[in-house]
Protein backbone atom coordinates (compact mmCIF):
# COMPACT_ATOMS: atom_id res chain seq x y z
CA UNK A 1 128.18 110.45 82.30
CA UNK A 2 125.08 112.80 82.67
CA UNK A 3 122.92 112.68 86.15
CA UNK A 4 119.63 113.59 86.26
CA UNK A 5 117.55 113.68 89.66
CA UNK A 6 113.93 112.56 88.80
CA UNK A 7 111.28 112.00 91.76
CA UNK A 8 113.53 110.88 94.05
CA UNK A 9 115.77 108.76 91.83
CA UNK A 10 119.29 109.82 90.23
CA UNK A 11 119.66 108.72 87.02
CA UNK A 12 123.32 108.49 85.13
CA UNK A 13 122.53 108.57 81.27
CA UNK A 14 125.14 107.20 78.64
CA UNK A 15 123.80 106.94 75.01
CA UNK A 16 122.01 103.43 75.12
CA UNK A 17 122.82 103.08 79.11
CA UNK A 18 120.99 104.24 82.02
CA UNK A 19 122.02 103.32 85.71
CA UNK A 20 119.40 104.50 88.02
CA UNK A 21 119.69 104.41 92.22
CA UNK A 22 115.69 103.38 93.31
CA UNK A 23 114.06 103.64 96.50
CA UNK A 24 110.81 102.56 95.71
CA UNK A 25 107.61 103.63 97.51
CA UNK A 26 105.10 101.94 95.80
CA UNK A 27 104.03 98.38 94.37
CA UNK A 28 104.94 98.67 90.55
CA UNK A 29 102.18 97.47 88.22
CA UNK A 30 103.29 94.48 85.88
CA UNK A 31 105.17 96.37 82.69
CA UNK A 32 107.88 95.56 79.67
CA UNK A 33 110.40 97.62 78.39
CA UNK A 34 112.21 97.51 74.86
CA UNK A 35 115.65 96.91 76.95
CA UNK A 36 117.11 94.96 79.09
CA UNK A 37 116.84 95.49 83.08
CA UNK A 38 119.57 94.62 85.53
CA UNK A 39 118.34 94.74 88.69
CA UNK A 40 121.13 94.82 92.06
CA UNK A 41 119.68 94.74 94.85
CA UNK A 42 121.50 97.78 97.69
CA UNK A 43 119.76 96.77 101.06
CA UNK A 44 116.12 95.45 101.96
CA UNK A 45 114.50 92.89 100.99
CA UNK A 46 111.54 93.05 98.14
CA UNK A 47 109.58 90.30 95.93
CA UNK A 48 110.18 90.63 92.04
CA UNK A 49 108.16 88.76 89.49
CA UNK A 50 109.21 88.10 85.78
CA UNK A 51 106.85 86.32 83.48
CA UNK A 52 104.82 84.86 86.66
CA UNK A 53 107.59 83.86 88.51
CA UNK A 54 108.64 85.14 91.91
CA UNK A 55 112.07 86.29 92.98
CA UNK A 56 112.29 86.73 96.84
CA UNK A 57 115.25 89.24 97.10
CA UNK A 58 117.70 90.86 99.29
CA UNK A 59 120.96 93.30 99.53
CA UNK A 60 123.84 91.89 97.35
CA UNK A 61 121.51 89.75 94.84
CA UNK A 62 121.06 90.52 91.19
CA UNK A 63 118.26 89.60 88.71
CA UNK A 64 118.42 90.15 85.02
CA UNK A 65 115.57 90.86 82.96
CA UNK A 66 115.08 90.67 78.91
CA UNK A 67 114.00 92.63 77.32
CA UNK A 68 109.72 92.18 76.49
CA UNK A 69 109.17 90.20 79.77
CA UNK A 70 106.75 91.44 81.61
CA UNK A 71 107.20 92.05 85.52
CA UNK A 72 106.59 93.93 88.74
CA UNK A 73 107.98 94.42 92.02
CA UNK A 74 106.83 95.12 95.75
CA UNK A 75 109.39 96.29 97.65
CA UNK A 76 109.74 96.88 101.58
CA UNK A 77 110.35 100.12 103.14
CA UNK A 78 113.87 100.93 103.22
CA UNK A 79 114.98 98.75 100.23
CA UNK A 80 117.49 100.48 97.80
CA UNK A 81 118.84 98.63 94.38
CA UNK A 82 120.37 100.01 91.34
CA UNK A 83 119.12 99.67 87.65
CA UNK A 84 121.13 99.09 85.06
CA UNK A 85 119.32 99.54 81.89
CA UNK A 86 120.14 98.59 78.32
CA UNK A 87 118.92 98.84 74.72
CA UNK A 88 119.58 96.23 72.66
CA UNK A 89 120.86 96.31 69.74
């Protein structure tokens, strides 16, 4: 598996799979994607929202993410998760 540093985030790439380490310094705006997001949560605590719902999160949770939904996150300082991303086939 192929890493790739990109602003701050490490990126492994594996033909249709991309695990990425985050440490977020920004609120992200609401988006989709054309694959699927896993979203595992390191340390910290931040507030992700799929479709208009709100997932309070922490170190050690997980949310999933289908492909097309739209979301966003704000995250606290310090926070750290992994994405695990996935095209679909």
């Amino acid at each position: 598996m192929d890493a790739i540093n990109y602003i701050g985030n490490t990126y492994y790439i594996e033909n249709d799979f991309i695990l990425r380490k985050v440490i977020p310094s920004k609120i992200s705006e609401p988006h989709t994607h054309e694959f699927m997001e896993f979203v595992y949560m390191l340390g910290g605590k931040s507030l992700h929202t799929v479709n208009g719902v709100e997932y309070p999160m922490n170190g050690g949770d997980l949310l999933i993410i289908n492909y097309g939904e739209t979301h966003c996150f704000n995250a606290k300082p310090g926070t750290q998760f992994y994405n695990i991303l996935i095209k679909p086939t």
